[in-house]
Protein backbone atom coordinates (compact mmCIF):
# COMPACT_ATOMS: atom_id res chain seq x y z
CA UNK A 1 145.31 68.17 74.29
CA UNK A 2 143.43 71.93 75.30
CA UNK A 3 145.09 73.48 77.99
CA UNK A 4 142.38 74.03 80.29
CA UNK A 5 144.63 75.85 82.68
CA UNK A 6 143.71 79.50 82.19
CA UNK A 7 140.06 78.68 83.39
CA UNK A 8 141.59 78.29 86.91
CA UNK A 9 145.34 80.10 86.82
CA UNK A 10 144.10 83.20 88.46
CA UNK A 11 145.68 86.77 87.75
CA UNK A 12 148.47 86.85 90.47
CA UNK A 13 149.65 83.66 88.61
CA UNK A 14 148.35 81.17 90.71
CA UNK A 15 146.46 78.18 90.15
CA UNK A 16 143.82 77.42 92.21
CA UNK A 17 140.58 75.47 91.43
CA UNK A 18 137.73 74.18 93.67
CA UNK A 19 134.40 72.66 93.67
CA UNK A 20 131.28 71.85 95.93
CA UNK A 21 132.30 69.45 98.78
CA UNK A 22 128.55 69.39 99.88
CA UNK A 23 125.05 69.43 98.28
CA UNK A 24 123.67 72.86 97.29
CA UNK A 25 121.17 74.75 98.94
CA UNK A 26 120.09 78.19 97.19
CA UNK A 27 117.53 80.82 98.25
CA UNK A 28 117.81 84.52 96.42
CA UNK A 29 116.77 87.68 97.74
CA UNK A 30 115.34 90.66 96.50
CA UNK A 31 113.67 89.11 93.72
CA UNK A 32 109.67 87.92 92.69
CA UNK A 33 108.52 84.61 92.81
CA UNK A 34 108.52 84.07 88.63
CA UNK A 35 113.06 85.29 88.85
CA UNK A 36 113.52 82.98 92.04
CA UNK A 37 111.38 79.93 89.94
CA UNK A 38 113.89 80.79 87.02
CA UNK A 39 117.45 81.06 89.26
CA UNK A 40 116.74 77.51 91.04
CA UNK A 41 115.81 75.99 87.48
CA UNK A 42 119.03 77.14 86.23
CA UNK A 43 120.89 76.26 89.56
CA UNK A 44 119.49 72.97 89.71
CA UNK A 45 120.29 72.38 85.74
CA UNK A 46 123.90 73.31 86.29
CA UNK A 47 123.82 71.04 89.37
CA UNK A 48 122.72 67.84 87.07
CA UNK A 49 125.13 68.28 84.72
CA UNK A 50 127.69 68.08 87.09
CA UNK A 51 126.83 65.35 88.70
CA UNK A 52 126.50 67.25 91.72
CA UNK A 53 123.13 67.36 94.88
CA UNK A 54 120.93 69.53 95.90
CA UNK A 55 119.49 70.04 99.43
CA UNK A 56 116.42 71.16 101.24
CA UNK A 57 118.86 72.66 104.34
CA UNK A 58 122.20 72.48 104.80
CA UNK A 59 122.75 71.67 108.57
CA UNK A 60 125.76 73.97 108.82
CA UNK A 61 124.26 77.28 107.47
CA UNK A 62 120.23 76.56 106.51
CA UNK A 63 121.40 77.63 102.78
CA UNK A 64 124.82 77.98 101.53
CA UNK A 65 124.05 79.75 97.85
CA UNK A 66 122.80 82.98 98.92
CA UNK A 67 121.98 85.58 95.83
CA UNK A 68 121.22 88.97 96.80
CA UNK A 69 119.54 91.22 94.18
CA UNK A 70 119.59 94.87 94.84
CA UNK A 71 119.42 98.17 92.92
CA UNK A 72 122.26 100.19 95.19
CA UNK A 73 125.04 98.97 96.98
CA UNK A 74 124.15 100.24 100.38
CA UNK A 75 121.19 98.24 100.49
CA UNK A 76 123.60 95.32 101.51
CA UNK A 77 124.48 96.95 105.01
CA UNK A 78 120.62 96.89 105.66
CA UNK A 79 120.35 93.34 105.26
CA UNK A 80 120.03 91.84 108.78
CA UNK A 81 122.98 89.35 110.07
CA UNK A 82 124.75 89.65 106.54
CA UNK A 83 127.43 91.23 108.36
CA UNK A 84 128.06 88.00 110.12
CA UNK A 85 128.09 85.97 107.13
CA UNK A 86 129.82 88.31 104.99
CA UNK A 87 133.11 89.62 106.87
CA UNK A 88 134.13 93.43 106.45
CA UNK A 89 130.62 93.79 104.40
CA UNK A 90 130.58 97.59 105.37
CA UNK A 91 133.86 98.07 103.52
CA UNK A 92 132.80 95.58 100.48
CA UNK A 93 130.02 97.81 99.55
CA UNK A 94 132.73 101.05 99.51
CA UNK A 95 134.90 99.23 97.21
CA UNK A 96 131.70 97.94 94.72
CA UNK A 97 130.18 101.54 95.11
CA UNK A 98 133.65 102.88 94.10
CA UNK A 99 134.25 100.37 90.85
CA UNK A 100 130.94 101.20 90.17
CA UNK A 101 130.66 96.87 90.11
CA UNK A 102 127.45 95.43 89.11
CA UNK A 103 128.27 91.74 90.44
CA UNK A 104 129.99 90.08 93.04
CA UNK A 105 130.72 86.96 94.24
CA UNK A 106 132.11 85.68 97.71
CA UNK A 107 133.25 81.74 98.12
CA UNK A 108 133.98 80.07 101.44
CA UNK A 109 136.07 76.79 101.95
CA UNK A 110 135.64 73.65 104.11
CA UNK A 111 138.86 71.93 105.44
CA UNK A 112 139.45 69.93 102.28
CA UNK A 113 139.57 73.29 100.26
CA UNK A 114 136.49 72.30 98.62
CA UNK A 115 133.22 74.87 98.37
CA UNK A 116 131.23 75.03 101.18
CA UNK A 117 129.13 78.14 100.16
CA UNK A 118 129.00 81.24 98.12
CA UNK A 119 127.49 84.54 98.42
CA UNK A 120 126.24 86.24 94.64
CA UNK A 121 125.49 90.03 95.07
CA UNK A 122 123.86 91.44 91.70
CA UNK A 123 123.02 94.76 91.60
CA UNK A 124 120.39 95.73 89.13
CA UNK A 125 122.28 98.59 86.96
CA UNK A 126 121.24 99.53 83.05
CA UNK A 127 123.11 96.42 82.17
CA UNK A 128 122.21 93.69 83.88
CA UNK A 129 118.70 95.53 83.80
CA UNK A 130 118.54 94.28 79.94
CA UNK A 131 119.63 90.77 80.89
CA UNK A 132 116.83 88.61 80.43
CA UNK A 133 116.58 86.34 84.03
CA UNK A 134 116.53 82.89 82.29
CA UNK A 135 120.45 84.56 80.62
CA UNK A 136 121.28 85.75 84.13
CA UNK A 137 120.28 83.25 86.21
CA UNK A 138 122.38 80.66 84.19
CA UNK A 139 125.65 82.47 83.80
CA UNK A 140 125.69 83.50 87.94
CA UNK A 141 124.76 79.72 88.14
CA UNK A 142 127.97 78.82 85.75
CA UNK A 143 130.33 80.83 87.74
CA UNK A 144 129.53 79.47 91.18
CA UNK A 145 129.86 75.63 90.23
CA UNK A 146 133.84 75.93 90.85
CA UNK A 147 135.93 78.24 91.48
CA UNK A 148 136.99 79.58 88.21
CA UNK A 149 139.69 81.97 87.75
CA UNK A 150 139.14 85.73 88.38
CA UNK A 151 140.48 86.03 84.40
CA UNK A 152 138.83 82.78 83.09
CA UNK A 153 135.99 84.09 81.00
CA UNK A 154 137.45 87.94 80.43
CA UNK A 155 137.67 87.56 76.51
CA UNK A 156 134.60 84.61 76.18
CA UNK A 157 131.58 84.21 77.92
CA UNK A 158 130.84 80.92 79.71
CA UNK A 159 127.27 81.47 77.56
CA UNK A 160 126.85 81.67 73.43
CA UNK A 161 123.29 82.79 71.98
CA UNK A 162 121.70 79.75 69.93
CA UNK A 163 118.48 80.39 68.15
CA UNK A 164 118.33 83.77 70.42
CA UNK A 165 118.57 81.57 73.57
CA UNK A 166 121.29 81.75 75.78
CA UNK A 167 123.56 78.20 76.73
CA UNK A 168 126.19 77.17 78.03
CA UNK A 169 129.14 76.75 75.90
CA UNK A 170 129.94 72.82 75.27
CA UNK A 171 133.21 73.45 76.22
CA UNK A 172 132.17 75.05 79.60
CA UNK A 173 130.19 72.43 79.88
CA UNK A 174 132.60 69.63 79.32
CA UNK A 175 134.99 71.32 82.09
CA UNK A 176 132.60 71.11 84.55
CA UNK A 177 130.97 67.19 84.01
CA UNK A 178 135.33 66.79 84.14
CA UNK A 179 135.64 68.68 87.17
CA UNK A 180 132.71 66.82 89.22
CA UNK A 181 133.99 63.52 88.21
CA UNK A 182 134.27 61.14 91.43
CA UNK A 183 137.92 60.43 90.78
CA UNK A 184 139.19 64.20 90.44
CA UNK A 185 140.09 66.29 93.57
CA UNK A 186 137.97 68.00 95.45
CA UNK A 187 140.26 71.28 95.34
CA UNK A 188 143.71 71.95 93.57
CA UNK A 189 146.45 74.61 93.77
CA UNK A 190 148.83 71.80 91.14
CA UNK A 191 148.83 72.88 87.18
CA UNK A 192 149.21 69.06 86.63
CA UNK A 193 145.29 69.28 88.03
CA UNK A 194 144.27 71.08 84.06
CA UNK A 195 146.23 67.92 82.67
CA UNK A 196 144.24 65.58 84.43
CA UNK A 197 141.36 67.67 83.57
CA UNK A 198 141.84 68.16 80.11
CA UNK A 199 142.27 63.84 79.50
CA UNK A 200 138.68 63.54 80.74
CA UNK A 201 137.68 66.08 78.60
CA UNK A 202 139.10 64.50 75.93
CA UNK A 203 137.15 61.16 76.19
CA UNK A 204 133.70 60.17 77.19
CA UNK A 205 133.10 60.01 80.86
């Protein structure tokens, strides 16, 4: 059976895994109408093959998926209200600036530990620059499905090129349809979860 635990055993040791508790509702900012088209499509494809909703509104926050594009750090701090949504943001953008970071992501919890929104900052750097959006778009959607580990795609990519054309890796893939299914937790801090994990993986679901 694949141990499916280092996608969620994070680098302090623990394990910790979660996933949407509510349907998704993204907007981005910062971008043109043709990149926002392309970062829903890819939202919305991740979002069927988990099983998962989307939303018009969320009637807690409006939108819980926020993606801010921007080409410098600082232009976070002039983003009205983010401050309020985004704890400490002021001392966030020091410690990007300072890694010299070109992504970031921010998850917060309901009370069942499951996702209740996330906050994707991308800043537009020589890198990600050469990124085509369709590429993007899909990995940033990939990464905010669950909670993944902090270490869980450091030596592989959740994406492979076929044909030139970026997808999502079947085993990626196959974690995720797992990790949605009805029966499975909706948030886990027990190894045993990867065991339970890795048997639905294992058969057809």
């Amino acid at each position: 059976m694949t141990d499916l635990s280092p996608y969620f055993t994070r680098s302090d040791g623990a394990y910790v895994f979660a996933r949407w508790g509510r349907p998704i509702v993204p907007v981005v900012f910062g971008v043109d109408d043709a990149t926002l088209s392309v970062f829903k499509g890819a939202i919305e494809a991740v979002v069927v093959l988990a099983c998962h909703k989307m939303d018009e509104v969320d009637t807690e926050l409006g939108a819980n998926l926020m993606v801010f594009f921007c080409r410098d750090w600082a232009e976070l701090t002039e983003v009205p209200h983010l401050d309020r949504l985004v704890p400490d943001l002021a001392p966030l953008v020091a410690r990007l600036q300072q890694a010299d970071a070109n992504q970031y992501r921010i998850f917060r919890f309901d009370d069942h530990g499951g996702i209740k929104a996330a906050f994707v900052f991308l800043r537009l750097d020589a890198h990600l620059d050469q990124v085509p959006a369709d590429t993007l778009a899909l990995s940033q959607a990939v990464q905010v499905i669950v909670l993944w580990s902090d270490l869980a795609f450091t030596d592989t990519p959740p994406l492979a090129l076929v044909d030139g054309k970026a997808v999502l890796r079947p085993e990626v893939a196959d974690v995720i349809r797992a990790a949605y299914d009805r029966v499975m937790p909706i948030a886990a801090r027990d190894p045993a979860h990867a065991l339970r994990l890795a048997a639905r993986v294992q058969r057809p679901m």
